[in-house]
Protein backbone atom coordinates (compact mmCIF):
# COMPACT_ATOMS: atom_id res chain seq x y z
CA UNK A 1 -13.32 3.61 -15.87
CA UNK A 2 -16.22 1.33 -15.23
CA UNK A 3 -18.53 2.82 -13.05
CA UNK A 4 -22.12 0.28 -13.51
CA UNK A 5 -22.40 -2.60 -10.44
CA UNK A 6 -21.35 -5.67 -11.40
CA UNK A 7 -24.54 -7.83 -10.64
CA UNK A 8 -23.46 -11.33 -11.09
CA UNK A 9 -20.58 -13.31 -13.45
CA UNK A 10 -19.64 -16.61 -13.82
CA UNK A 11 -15.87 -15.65 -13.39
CA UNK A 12 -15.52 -12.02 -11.94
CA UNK A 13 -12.01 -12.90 -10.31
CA UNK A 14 -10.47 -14.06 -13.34
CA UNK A 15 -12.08 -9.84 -15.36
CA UNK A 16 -10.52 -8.18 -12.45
CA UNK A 17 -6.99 -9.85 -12.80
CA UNK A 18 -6.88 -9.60 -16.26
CA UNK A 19 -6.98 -5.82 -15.86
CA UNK A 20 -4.95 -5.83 -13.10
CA UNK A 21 -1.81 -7.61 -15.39
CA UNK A 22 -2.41 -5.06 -18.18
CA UNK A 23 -2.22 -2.30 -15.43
CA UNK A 24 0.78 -3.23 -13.65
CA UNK A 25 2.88 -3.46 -17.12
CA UNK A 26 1.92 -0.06 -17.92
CA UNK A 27 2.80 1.30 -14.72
CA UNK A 28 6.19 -0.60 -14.99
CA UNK A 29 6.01 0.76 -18.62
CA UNK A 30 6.08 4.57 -16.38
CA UNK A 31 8.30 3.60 -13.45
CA UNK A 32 10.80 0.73 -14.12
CA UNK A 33 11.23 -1.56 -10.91
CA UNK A 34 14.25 -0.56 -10.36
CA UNK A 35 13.42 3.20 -9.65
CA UNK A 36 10.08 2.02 -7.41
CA UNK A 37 12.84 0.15 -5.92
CA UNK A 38 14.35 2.81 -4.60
CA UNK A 39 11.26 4.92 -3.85
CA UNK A 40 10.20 1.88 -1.45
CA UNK A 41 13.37 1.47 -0.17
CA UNK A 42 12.83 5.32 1.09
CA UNK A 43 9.69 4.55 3.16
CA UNK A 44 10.70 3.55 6.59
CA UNK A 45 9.17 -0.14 6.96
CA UNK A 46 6.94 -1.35 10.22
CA UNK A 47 7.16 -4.96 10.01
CA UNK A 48 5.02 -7.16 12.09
CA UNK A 49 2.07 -3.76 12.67
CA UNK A 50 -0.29 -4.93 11.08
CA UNK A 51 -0.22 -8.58 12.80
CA UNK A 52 0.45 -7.19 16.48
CA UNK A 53 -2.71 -4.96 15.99
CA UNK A 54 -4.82 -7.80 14.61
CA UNK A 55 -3.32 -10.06 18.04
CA UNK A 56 -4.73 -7.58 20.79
CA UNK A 57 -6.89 -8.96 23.05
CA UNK A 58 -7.90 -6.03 24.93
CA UNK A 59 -10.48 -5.01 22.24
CA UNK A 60 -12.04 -5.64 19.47
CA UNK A 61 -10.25 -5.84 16.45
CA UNK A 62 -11.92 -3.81 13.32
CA UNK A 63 -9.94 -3.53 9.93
CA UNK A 64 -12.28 -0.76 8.69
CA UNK A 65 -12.28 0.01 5.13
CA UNK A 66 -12.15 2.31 2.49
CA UNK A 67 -13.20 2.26 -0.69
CA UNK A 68 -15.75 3.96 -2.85
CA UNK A 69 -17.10 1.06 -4.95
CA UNK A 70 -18.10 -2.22 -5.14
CA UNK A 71 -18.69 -4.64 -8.13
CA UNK A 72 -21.64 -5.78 -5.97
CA UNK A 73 -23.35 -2.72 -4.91
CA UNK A 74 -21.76 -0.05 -7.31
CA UNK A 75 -20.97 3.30 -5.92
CA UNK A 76 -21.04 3.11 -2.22
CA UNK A 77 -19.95 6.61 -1.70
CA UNK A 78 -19.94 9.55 -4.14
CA UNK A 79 -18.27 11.92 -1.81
CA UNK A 80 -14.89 9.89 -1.30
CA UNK A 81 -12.28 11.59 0.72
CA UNK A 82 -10.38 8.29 1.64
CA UNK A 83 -8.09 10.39 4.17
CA UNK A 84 -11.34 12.05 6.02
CA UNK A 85 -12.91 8.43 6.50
CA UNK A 86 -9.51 6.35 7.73
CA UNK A 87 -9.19 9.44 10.29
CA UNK A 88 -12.59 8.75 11.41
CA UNK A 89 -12.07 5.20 11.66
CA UNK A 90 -8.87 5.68 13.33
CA UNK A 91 -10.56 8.36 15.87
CA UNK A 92 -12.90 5.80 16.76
CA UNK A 93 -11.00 2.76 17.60
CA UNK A 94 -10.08 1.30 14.47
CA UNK A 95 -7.32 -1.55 14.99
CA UNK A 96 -5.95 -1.06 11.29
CA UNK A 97 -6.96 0.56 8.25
CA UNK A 98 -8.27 -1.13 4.56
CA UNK A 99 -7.41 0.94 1.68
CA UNK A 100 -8.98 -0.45 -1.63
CA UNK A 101 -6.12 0.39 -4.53
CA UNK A 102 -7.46 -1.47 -7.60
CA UNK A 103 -8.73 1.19 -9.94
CA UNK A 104 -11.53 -0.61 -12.52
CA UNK A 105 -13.80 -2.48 -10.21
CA UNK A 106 -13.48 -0.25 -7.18
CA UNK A 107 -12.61 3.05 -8.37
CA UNK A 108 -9.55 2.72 -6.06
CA UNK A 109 -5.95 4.40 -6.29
CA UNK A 110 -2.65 4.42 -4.87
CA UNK A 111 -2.82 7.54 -4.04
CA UNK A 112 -5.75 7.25 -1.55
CA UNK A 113 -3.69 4.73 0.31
CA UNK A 114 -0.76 7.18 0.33
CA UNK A 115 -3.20 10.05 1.73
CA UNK A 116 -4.52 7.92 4.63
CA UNK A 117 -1.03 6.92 5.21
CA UNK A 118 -0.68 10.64 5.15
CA UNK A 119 -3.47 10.90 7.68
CA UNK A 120 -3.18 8.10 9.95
CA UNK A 121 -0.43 6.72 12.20
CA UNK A 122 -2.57 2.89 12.16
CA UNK A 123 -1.48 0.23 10.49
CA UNK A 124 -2.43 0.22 6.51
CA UNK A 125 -3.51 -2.82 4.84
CA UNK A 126 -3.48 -2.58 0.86
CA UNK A 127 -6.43 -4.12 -0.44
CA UNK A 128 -5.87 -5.03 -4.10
CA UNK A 129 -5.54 -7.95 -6.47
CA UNK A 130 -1.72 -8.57 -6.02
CA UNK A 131 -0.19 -10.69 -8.54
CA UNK A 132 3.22 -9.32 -9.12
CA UNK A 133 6.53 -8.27 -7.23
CA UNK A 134 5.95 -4.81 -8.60
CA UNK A 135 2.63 -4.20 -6.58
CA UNK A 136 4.54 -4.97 -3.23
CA UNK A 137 7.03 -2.46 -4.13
CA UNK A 138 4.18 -0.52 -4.16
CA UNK A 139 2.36 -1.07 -1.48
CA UNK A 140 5.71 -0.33 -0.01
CA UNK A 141 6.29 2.99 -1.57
CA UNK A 142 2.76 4.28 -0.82
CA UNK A 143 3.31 3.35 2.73
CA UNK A 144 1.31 0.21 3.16
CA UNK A 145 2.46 -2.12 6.39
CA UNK A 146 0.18 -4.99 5.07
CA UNK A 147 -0.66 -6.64 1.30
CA UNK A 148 -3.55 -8.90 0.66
CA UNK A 149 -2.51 -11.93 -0.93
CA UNK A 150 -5.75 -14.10 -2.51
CA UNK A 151 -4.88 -17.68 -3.04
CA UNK A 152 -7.69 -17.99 -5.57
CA UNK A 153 -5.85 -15.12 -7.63
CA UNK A 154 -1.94 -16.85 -7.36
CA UNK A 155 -0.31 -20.30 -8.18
CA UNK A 156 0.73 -21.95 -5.28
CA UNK A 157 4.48 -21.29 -5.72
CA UNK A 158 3.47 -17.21 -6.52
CA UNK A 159 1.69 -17.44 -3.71
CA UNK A 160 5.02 -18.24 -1.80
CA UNK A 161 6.95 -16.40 -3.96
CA UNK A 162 4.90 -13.31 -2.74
CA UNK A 163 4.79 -14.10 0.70
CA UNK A 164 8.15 -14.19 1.03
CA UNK A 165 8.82 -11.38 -1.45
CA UNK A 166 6.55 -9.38 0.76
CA UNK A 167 8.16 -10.45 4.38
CA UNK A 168 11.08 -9.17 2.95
CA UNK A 169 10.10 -5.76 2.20
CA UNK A 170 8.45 -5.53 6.11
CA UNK A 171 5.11 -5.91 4.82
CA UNK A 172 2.64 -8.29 6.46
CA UNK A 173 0.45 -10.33 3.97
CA UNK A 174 -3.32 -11.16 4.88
CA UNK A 175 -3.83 -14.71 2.53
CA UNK A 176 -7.00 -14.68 1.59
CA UNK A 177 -8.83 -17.91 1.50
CA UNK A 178 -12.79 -19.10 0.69
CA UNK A 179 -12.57 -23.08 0.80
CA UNK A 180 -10.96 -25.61 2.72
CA UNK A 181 -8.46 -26.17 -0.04
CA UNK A 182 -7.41 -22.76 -0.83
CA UNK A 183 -6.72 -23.05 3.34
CA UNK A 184 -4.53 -25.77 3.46
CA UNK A 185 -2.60 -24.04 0.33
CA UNK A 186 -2.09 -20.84 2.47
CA UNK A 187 -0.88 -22.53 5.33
CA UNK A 188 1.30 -24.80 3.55
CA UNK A 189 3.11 -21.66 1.74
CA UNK A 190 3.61 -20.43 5.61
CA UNK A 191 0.63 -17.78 5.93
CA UNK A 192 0.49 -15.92 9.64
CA UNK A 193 -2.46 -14.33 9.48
CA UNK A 194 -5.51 -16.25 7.41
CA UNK A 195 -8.07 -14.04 6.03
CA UNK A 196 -11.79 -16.08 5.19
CA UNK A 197 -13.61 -14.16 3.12
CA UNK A 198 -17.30 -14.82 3.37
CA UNK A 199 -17.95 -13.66 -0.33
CA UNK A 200 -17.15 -15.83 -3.23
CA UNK A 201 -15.12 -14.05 -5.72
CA UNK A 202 -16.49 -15.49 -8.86
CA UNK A 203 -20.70 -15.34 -7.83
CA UNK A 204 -20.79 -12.41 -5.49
CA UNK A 205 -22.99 -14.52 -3.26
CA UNK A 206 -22.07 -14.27 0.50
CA UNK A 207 -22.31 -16.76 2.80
CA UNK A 208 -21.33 -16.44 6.48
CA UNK A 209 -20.82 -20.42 7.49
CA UNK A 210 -17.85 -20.73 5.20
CA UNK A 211 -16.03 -18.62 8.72
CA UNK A 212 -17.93 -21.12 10.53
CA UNK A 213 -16.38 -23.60 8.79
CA UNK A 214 -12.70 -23.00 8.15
CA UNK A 215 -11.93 -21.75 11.32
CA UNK A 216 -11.18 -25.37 12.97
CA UNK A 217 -8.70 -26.02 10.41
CA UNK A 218 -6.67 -22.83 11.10
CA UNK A 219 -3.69 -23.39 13.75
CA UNK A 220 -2.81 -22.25 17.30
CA UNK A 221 -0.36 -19.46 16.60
CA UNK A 222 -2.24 -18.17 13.24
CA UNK A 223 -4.27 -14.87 13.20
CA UNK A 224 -7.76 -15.25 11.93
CA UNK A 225 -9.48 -12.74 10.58
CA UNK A 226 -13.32 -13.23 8.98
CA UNK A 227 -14.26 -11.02 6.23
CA UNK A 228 -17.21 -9.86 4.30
CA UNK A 229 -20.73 -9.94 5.11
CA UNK A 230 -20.33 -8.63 8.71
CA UNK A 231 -23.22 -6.58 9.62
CA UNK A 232 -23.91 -6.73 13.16
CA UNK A 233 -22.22 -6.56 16.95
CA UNK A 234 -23.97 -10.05 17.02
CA UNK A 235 -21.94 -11.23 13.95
CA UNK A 236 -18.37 -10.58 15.89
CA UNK A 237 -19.35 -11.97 19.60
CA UNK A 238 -20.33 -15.43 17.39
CA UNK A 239 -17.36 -15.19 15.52
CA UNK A 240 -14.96 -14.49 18.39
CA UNK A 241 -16.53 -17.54 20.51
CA UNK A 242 -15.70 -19.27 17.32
CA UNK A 243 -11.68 -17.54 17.87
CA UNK A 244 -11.21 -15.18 15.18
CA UNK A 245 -9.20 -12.46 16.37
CA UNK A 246 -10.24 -9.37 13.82
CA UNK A 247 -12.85 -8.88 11.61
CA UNK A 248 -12.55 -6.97 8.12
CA UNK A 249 -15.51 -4.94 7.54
CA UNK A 250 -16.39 -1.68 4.76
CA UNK A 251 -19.92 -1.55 3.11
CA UNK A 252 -21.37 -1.50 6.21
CA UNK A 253 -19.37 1.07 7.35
CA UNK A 254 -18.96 3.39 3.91
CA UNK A 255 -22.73 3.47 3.29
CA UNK A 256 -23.55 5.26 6.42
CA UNK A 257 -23.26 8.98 6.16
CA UNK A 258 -20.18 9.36 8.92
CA UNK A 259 -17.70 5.96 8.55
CA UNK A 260 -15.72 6.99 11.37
CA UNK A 261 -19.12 7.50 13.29
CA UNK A 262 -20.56 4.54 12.37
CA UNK A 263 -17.89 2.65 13.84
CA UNK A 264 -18.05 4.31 16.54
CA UNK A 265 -22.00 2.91 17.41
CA UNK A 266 -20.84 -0.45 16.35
CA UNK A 267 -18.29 -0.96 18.86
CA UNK A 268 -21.19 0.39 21.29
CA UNK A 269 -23.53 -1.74 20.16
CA UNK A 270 -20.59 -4.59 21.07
CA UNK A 271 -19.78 -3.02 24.25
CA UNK A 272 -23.70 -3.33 25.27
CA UNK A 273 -23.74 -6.99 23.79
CA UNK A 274 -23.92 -10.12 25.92
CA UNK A 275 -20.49 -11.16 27.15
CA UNK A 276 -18.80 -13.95 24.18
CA UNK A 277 -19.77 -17.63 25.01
CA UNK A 278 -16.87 -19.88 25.60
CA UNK A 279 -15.10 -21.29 22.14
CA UNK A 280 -16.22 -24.59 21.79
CA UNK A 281 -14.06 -27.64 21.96
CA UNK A 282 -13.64 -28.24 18.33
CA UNK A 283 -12.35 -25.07 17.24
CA UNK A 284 -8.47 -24.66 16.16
CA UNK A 285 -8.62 -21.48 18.73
């Protein structure tokens, strides 16, 4: 397992989904699709959770994560109890609940997204690299009620394919997007709930203004949600003038020494905030 920070690549996306294929065939290789099949089948589905907690309006909509490493930064947390920190996050006003599963970059596991299920009756989003029907069944399985579906990583007809793979197993899917193109792809292949990711998945390099840009182009009726590079109560009140309705945020939580608590200042540091400025005309919320 690769445990240095990855620092900077010309194409880290394409590394991480190379390893990703050659993991998912052995653990087909271990548990046909036919027998995960009927594990998933087992796990009672919540269809439409994860969305409906992402759509309140009566507070502020955090999907905190978990996970112990980044490519970025490198270990974020040596002490990794993935249960522990979703309970914290969930004490403390958590709308829903990241769980990274990808093993080689992030040091992540399937079973940590079964323990917080375990631990936590929030909604559980399964942050991973999906390219296959097999990692739905999954997600499924382990207790997921969300997938994260990256249109950088997918074709545009796997991309569909998935989505509607997924909506059939009850399992919302958060399509990741970074450009106005990948955008119009996921909203073309029917996405509900549009995830921008501020962080470009081949550099590294963050950049909040691609969420100031995309979000005119995303529809009435289409949950928003801005991700990466969040660090402040400042950051969200912008971004929610702007009309994104959630936010996904983790390093800034999982470097602190209590997640759960550190969540817990943030949403008091938005509490104490200036009220939100009115959206302005142009955007698509």
């Amino acid at each position: 397992m690769t445990t240095t920070a990855v620092t900077s690549s010309s194409d880290l996306l394409a590394a991480i989904l190379g390893a990703t294929r050659r993991i998912v065939e052995v653990r087909e290789e271990r548990e046909p699709m036919r027998a995960l099949a009927v594990r998933a089948e087992q796990r009672t589905a919540r269809p439409g959770t994860f969305r409906a907690a992402l759509s309140r309006t009566d507070r502020v909509n955090v999907i905190a994560e978990c996970k112990r490493r980044s490519p970025s930064r490198g270990v974020l947390r040596a002490e990794y109890d993935a249960a522990q920190i979703a309970l914290g996050y969930a004490r403390s006003g958590a709308a829903a609940i990241s769980v990274l599963t990808e093993p080689t970059f992030f040091d992540g596991s399937l079973d940590d997204l079964a323990a917080v299920r375990a631990a936590v009756a929030a909604p559980i989003l399964r942050k991973d690299f999906i390219v296959s029907e097999y990692q739905l069944l999954e997600a499924r399985a382990a207790g997921a009620d969300a997938v994260l579906l990256i249109v950088a990583a997918l074709q545009p007809a796997e991309l569909r394919r998935l989505a509607a793979r997924a909506d059939h197993l009850g399992l919302d899917a958060l399509v990741e997007v970074h450009a106005a193109d990948e955008l119009a792809i996921a909203l073309d292949a029917g996405a509900g709930i549009i995830g921008v990711n501020n962080r470009n998945l081949r550099t590294l390099a963050v950049d909040l203004r691609v969420s100031d840009d995309l979000i005119a182009r995303i529809p009435e009726g289409v949950v928003a949600v801005s991700e990466s590079g969040l660090k402040t109560a400042a950051d969200l009140t912008r971004l929610t003038a702007l009309g994104y309705h959630a936010f996904l945020i983790g390093e800034r939580f999982m470097v602190e020494p209590d997640p759960g608590e550190a969540l817990r200042a943030f949403f008091e540091e938005k509490s104490a905030g200036a009220p939100s400025p009115e959206p302005p005309e142009s955007s698509g919320h």
